[in-house]
C-alpha atoms as a PDB file:
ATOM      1  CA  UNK A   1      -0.931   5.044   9.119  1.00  0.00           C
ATOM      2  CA  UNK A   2      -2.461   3.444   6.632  1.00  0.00           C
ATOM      3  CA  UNK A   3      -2.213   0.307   4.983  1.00  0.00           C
ATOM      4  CA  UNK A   4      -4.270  -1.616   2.123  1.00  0.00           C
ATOM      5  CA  UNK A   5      -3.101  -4.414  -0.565  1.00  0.00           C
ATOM      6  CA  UNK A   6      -3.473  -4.018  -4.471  1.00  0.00           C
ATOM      7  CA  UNK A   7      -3.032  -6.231  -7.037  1.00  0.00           C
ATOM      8  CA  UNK A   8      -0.827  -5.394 -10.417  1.00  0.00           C
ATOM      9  CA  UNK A   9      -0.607  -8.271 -13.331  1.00  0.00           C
ATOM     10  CA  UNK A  10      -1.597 -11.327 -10.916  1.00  0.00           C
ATOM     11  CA  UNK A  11       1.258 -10.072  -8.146  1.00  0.00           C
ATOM     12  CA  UNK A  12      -0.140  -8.807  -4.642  1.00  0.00           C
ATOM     13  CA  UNK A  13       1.776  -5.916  -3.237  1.00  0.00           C
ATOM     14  CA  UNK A  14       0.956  -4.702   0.252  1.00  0.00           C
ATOM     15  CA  UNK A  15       1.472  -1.140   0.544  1.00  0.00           C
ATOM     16  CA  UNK A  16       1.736   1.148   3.830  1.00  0.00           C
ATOM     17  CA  UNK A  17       1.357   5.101   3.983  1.00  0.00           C
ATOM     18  CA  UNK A  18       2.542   7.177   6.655  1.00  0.00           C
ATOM     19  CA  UNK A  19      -0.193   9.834   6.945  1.00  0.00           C
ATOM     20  CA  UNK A  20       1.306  13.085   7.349  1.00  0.00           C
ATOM     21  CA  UNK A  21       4.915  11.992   6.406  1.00  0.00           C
ATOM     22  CA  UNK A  22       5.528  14.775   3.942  1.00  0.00           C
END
């Protein structure tokens, strides 16, 4: 799993992916 946080228009969004979750 991995996880990681990005940042759209000044809001923070912390996303998580499920490797292999297909």
């Amino acid at each position: 799993m991995k996880y990681y946080t990005i940042t759209v228009n000044g809001n923070t969004y912390d996303v998580t992916v499920e490797e292999g979750a297909r």
